[in-house]
N, C-alpha and C. Protein backbone atom coordinates (compact mmCIF):
# COMPACT_ATOMS: atom_id res chain seq x y z
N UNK A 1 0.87 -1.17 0.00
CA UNK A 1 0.00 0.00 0.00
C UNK A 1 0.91 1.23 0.00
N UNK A 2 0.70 2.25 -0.75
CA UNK A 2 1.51 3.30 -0.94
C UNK A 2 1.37 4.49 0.15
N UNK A 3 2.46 4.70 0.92
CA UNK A 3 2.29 5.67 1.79
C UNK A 3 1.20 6.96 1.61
N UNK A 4 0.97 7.44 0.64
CA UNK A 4 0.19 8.65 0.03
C UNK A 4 -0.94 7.70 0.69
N UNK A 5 -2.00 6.90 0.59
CA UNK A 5 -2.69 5.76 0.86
C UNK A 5 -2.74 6.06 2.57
N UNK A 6 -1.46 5.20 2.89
CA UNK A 6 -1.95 5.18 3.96
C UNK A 6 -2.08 6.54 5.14
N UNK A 7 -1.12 7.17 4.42
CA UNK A 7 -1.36 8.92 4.84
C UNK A 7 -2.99 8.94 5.04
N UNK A 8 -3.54 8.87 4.43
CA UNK A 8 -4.74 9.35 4.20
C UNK A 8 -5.79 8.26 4.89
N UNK A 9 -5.79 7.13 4.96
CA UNK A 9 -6.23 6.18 5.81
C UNK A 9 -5.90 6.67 7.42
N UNK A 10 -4.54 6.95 7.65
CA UNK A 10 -4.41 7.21 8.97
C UNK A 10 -5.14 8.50 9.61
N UNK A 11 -5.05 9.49 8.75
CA UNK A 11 -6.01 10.72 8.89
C UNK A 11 -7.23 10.08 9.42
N UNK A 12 -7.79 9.94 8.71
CA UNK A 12 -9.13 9.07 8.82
C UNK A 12 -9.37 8.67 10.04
N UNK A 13 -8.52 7.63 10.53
CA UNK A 13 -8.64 7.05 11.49
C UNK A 13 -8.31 7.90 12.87
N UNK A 14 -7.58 9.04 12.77
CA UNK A 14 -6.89 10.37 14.03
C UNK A 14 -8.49 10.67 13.93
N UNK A 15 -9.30 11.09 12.81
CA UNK A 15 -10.35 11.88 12.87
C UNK A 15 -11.51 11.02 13.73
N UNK A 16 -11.75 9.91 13.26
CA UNK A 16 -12.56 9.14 13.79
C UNK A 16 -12.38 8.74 15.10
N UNK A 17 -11.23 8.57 15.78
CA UNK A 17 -10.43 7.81 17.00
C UNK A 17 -11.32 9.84 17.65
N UNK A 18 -11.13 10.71 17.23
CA UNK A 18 -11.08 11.92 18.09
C UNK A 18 -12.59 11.99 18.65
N UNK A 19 -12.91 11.87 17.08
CA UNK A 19 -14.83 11.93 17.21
C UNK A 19 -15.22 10.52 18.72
N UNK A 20 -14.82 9.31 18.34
CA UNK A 20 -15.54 8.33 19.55
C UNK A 20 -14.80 9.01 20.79
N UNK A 21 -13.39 9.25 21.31
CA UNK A 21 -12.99 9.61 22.38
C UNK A 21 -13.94 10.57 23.21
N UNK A 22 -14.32 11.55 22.14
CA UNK A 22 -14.74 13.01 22.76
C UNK A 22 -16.19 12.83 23.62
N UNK A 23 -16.65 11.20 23.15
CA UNK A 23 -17.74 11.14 23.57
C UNK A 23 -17.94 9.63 25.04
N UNK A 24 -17.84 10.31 25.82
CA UNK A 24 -18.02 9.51 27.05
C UNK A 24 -19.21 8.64 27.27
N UNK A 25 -18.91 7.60 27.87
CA UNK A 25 -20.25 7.03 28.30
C UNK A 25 -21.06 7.53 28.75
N UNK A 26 -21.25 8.50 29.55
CA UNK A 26 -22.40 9.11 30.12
C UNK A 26 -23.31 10.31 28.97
N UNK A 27 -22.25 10.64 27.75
CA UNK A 27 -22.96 11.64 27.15
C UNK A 27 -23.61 10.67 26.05
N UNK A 28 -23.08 8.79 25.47
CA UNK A 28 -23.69 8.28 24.73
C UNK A 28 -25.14 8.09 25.81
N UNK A 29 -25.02 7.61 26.81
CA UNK A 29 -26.25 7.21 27.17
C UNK A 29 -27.07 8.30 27.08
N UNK A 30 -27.23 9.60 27.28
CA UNK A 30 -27.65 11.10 27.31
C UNK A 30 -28.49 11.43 25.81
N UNK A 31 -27.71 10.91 25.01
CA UNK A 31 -27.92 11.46 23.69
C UNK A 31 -27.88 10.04 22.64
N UNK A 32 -28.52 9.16 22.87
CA UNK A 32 -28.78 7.77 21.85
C UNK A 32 -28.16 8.41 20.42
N UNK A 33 -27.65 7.56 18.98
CA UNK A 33 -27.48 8.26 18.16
C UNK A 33 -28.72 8.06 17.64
N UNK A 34 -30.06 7.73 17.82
CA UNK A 34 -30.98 7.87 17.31
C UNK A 34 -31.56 9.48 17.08
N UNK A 35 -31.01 9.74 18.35
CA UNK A 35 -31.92 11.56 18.61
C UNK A 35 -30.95 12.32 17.42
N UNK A 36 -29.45 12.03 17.54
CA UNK A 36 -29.14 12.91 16.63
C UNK A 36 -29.08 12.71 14.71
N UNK A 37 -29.61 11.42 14.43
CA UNK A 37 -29.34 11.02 13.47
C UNK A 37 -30.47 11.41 12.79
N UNK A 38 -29.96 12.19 11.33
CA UNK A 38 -31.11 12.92 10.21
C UNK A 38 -31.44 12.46 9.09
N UNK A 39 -32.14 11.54 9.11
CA UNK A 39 -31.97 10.49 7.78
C UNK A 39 -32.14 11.27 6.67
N UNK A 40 -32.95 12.11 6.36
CA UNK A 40 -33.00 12.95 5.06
C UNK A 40 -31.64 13.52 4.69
N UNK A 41 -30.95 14.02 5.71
CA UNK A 41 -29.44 14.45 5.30
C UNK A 41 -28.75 13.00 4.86
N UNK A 42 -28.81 12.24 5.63
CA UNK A 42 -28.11 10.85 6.05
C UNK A 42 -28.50 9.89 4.14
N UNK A 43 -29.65 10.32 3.89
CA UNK A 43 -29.92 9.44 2.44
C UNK A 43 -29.54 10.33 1.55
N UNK A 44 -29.49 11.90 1.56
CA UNK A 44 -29.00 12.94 0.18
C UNK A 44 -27.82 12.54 0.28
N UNK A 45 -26.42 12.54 1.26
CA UNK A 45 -25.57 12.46 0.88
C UNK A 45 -25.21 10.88 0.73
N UNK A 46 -26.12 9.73 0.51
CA UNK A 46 -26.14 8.66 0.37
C UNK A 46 -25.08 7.56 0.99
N UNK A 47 -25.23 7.89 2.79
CA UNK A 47 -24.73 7.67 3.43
C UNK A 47 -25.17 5.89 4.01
N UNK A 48 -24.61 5.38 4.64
CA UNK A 48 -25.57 4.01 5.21
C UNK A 48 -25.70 3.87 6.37
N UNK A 49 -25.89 2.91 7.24
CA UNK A 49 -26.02 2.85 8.95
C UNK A 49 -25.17 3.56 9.37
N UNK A 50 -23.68 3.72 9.09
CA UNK A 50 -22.83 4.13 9.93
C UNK A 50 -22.24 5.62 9.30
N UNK A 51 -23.08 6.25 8.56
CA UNK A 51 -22.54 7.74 7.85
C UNK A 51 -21.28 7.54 7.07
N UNK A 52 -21.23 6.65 6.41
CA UNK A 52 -20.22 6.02 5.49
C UNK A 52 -20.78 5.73 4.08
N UNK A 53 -19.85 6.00 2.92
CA UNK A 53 -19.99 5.57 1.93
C UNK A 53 -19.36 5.21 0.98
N UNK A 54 -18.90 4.42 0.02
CA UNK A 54 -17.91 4.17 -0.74
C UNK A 54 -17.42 5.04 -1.81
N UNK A 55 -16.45 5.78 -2.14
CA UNK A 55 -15.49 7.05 -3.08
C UNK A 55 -14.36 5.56 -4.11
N UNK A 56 -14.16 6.56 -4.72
CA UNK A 56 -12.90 5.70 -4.98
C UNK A 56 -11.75 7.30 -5.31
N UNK A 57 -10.63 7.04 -4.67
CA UNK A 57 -9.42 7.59 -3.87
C UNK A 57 -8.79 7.76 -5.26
N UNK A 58 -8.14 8.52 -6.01
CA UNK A 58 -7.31 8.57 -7.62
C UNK A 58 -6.16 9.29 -6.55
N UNK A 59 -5.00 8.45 -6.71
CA UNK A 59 -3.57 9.27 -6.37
C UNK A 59 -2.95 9.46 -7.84
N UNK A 60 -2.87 11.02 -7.61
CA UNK A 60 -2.57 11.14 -9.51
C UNK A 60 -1.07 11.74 -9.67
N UNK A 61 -0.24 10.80 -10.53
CA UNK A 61 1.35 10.82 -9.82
C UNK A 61 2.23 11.38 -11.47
N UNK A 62 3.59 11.48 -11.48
CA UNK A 62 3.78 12.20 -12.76
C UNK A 62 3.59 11.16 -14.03
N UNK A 63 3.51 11.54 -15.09
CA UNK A 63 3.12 10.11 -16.19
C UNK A 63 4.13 10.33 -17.01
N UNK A 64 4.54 9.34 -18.64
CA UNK A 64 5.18 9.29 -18.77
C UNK A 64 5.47 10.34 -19.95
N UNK A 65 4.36 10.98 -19.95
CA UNK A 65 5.11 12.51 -20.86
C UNK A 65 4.67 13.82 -20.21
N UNK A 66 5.28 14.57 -19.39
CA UNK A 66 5.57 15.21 -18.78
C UNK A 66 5.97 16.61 -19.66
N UNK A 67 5.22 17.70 -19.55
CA UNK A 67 5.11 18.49 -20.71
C UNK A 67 6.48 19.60 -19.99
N UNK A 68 7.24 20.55 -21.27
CA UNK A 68 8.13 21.60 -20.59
C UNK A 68 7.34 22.59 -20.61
N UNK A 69 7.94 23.46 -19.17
CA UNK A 69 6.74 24.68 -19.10
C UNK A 69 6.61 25.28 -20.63
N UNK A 70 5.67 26.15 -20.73
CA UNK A 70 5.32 26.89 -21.92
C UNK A 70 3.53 27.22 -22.31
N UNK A 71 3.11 27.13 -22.89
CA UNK A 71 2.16 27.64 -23.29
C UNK A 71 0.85 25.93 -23.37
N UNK A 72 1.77 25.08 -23.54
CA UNK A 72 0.75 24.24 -23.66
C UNK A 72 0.78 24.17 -22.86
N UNK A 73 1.52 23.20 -22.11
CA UNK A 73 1.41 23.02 -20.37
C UNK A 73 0.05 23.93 -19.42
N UNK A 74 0.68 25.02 -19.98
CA UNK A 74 0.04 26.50 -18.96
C UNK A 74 -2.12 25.71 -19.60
N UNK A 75 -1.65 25.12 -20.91
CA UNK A 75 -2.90 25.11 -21.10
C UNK A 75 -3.93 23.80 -20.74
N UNK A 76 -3.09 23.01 -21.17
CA UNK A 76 -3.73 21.62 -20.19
C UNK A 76 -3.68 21.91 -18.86
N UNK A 77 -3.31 22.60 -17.77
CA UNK A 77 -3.32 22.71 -16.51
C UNK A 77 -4.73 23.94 -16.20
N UNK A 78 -4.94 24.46 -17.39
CA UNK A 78 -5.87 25.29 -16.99
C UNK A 78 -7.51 24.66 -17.17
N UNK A 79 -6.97 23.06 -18.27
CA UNK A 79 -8.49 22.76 -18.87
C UNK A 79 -8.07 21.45 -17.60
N UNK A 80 -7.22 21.11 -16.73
CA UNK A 80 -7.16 20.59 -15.18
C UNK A 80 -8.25 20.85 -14.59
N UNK A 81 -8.02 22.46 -14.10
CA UNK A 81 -8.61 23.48 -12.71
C UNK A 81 -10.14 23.44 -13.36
N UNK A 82 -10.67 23.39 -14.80
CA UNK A 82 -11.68 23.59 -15.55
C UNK A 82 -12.07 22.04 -15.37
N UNK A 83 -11.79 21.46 -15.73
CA UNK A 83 -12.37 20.09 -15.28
C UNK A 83 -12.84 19.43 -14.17
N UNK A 84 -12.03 19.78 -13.16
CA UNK A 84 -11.87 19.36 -11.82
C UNK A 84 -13.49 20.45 -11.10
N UNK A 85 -13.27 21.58 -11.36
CA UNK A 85 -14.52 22.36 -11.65
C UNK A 85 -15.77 22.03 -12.46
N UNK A 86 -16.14 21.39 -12.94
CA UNK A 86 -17.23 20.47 -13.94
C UNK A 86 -17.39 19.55 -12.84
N UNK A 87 -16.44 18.60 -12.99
CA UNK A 87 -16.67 17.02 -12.04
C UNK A 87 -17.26 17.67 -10.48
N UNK A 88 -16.91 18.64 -9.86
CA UNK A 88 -17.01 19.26 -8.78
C UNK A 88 -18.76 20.10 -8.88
N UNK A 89 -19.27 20.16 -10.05
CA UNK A 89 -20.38 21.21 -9.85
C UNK A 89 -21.23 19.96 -9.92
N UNK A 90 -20.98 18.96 -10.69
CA UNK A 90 -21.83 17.88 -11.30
C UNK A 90 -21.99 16.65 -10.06
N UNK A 91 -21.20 17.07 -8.75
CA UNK A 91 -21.00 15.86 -7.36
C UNK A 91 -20.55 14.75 -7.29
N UNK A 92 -19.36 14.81 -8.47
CA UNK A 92 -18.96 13.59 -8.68
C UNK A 92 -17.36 13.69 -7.90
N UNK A 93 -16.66 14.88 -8.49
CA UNK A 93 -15.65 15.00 -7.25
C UNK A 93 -15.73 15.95 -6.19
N UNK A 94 -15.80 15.16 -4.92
CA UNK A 94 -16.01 15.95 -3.66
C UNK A 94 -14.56 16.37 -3.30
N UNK A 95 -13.60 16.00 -3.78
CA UNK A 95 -12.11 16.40 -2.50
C UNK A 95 -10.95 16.69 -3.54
N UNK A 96 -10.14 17.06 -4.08
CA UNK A 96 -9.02 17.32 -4.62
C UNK A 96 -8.15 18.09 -4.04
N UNK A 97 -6.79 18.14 -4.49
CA UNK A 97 -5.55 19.03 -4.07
C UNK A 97 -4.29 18.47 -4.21
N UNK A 98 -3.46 19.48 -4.16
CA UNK A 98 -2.08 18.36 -4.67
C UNK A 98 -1.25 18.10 -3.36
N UNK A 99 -0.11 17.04 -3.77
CA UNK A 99 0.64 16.63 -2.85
C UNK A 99 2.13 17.44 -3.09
N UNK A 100 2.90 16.45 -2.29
CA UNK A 100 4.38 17.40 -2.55
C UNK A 100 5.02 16.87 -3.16
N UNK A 101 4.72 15.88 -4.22
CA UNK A 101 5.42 15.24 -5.47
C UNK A 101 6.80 14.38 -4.91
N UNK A 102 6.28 14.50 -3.90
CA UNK A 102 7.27 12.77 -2.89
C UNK A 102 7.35 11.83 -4.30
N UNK A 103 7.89 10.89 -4.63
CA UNK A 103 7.37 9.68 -5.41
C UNK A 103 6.93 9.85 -6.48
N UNK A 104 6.67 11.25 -7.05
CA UNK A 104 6.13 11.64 -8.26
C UNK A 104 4.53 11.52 -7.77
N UNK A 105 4.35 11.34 -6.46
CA UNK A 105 3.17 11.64 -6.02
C UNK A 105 2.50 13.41 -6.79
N UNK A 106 1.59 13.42 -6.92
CA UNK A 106 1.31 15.16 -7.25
C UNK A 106 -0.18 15.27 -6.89
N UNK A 107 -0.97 14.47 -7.05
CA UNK A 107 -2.54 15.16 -6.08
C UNK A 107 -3.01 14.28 -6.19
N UNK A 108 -4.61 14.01 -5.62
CA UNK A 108 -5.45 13.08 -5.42
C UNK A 108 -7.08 13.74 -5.55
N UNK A 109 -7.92 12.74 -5.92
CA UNK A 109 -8.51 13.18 -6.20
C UNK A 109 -9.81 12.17 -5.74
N UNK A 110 -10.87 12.63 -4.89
CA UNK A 110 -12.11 11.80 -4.26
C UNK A 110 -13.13 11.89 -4.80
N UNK A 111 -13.50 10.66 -5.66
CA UNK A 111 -14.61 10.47 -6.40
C UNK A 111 -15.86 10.24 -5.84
N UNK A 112 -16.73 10.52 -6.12
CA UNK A 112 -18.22 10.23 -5.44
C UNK A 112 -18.61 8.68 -6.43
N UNK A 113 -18.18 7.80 -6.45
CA UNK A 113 -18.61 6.93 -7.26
C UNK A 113 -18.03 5.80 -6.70
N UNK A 114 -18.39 4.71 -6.83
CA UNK A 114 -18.14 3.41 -6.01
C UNK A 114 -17.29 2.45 -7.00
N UNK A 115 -17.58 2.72 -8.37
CA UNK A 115 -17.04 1.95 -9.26
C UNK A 115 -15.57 2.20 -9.78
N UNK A 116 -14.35 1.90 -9.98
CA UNK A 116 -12.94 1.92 -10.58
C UNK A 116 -13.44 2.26 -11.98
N UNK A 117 -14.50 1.72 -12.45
CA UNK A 117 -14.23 1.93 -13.93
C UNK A 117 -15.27 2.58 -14.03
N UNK A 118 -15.75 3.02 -13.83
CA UNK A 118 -16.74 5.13 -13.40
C UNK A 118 -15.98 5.86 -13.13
N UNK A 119 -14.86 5.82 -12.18
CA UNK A 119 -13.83 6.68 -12.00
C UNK A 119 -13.01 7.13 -13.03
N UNK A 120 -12.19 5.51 -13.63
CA UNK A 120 -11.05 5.87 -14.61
C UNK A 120 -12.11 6.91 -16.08
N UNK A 121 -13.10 6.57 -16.15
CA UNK A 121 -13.88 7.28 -16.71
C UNK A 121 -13.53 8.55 -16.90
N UNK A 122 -14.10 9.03 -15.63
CA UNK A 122 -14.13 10.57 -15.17
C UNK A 122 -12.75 10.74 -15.42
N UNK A 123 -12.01 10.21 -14.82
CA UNK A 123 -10.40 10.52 -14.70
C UNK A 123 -10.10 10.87 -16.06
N UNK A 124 -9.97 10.04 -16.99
CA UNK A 124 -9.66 10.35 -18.41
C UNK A 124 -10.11 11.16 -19.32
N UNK A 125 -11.33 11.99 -18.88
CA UNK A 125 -11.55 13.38 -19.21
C UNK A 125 -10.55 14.69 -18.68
N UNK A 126 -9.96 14.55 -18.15
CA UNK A 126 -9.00 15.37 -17.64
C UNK A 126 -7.82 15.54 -18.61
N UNK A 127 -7.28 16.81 -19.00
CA UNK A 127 -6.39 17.23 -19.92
C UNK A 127 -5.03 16.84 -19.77
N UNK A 128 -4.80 16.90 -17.95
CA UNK A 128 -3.10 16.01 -17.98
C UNK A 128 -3.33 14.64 -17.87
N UNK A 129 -4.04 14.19 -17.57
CA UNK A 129 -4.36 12.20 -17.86
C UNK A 129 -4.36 12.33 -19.30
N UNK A 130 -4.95 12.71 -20.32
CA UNK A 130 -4.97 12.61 -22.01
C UNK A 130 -4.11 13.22 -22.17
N UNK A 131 -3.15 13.66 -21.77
CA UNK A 131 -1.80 14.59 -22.32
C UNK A 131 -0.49 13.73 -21.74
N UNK A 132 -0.98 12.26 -20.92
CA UNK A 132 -0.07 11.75 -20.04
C UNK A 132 0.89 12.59 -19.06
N UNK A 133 0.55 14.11 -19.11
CA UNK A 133 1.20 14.36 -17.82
C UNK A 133 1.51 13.71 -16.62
N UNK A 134 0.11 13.32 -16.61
CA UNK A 134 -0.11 12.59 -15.19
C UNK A 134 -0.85 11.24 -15.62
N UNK A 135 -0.88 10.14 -14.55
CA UNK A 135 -1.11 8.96 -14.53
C UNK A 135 -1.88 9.15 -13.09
N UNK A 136 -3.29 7.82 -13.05
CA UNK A 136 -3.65 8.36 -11.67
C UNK A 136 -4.08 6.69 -11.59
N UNK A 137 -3.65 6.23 -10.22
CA UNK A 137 -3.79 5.10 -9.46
C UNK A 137 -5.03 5.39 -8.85
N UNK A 138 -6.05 4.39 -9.22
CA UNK A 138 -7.10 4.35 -8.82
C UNK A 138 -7.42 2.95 -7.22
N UNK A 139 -8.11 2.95 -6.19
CA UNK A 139 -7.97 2.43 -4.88
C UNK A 139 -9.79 2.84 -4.31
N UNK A 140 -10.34 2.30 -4.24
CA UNK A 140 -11.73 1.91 -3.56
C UNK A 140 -11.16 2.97 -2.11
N UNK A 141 -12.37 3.71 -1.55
CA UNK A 141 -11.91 4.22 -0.55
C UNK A 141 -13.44 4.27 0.55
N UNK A 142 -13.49 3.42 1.63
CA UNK A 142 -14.56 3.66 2.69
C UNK A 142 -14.81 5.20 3.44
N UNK A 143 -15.18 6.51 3.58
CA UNK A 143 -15.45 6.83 4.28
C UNK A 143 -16.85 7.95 4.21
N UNK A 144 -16.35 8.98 5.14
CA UNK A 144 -17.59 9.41 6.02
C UNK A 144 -18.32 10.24 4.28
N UNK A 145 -19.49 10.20 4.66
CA UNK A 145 -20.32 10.70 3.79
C UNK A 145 -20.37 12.29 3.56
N UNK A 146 -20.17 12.88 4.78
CA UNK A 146 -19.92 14.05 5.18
C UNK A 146 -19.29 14.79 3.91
N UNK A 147 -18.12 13.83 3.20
CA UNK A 147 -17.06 14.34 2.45
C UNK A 147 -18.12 14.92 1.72
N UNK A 148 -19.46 14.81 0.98
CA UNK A 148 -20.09 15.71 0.11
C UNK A 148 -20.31 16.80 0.31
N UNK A 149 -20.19 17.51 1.44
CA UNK A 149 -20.38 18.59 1.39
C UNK A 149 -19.23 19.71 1.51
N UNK A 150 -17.88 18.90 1.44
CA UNK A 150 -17.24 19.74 1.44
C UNK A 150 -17.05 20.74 0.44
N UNK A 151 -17.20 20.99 -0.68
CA UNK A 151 -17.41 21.92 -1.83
C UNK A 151 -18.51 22.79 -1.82
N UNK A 152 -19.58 22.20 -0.79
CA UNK A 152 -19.99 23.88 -0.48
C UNK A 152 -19.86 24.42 -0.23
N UNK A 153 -19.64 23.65 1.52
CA UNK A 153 -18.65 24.42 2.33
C UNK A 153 -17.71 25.71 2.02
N UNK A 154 -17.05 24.95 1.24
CA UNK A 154 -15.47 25.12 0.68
C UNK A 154 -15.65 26.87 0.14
N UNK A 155 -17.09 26.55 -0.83
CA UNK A 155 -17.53 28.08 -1.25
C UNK A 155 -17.95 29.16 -0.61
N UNK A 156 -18.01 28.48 0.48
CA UNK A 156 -18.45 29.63 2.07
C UNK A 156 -17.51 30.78 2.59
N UNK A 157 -16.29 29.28 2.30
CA UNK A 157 -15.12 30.07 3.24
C UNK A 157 -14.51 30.43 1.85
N UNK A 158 -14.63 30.44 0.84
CA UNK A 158 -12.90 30.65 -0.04
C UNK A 158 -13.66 32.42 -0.32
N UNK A 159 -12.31 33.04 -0.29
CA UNK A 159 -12.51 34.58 -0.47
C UNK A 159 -12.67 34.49 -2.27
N UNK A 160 -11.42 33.61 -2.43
CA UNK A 160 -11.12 33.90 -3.97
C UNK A 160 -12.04 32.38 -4.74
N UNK A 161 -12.36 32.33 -6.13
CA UNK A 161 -12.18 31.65 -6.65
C UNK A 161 -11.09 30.63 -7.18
N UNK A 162 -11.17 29.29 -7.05
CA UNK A 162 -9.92 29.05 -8.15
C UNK A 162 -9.79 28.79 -9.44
C-alpha cells in the first residue's frame, strides 16, 4: 500500500479515533445516536447505517510525458482546474488538491462513485491524464459521507475563486 494511501487512511482514522474519544459514556447514554441522526441528510448524501460511503481515492502521480513549461502546459493545466470544476459542480468529485510530489506523487482526487471503472472514466476526461502528464492510481476508498459537502462548504469560506 503506498504511503500517500496510507497517509490518508491514517487521517481518517486520528479523525474518527477523536470523534468516539470526545464522547463519554455518560454523554452516549444522554444522547442515543438515534436523537441525533437525520436520515434525510443521512440518504441525500447517500450515506448508510454508519454515515459512510464508498469514493474511490485517484492518487494522480507524474506520467510518462511530462510536458516543458510553456504555453501548452500552462494550457492543459488550466483545462485541469476547468475540469476538476465540472466534475465538482456535477457531485462527482467531492475532495481534490495536490501533494508534494514525494514519489512523483502530485494530487489526489475523491470520487463520489463506487465503481474503478466510473472513476477511470471521469479521470480520463482530464487534460493532464490525455496529455499523459499525469497517470492516476485508482484504490476503492470507505469513508464518512460528510465528504459531500465539502465543496460547499469550501464556497463559504474561499474569499477567492480558483
Amino acid at each position: 500500500m503506498s504511503r500517500v494511501l496510507l497517509a490518508v487512511l491514517a487521517i481518517a482514522m486520528c479523525h474518527w479515533c477523536a470523534f468516539v474519544s470526545a464522547e463519554t459514556p455518560d454523554t452516549v447514554a444522554e444522547a442515543p445516536t438515534a436523537s441525533r441522526h437525520d436520515e434525510a441528510l443521512a440518504r441525500s448524501l447517500g450515506a448508510d447505517d454508519y454515515g459512510m460511503r464508498r469514493y474511490v481515492l485517484a492518487i494522480l502521480r507524474t506520467g510518462p510525458t511530462p510536458l516543458p513549461p510553456g504555453e501548452e502546459r500552462n494550457a492543459i493545466f488550466q483545462g485541469h482546474f476547468a475540469n476538476m470544476n465540472r466534475l465538482a459542480k456535477e457531485g462527482k468529485l467531492v475532495l481534490a488538491g495536490p501533494l508534494d510530489g514525494v514519489e512523483g506523487r502530485r494530487g489526489i482526487f475523491v470520487l463520489a462513485v463506487s465503481d474503478i471503472e466510473e472513476a477511470r472514466r471521469l479521470v480520463a476526461t482530464d487534460p493532464v491524464i490525455e496529455k499523459g502528464e499525469m497517470v492516476a492510481d485508482l484504490h476503492t476508498y470507505y469513508g464518512s459521507a460528510a465528504l459531500m459537502t465539502i465543496n460547499e462548504l469550501h464556497g463559504k469560506i474561499a474569499k477567492n475563486a480558483m
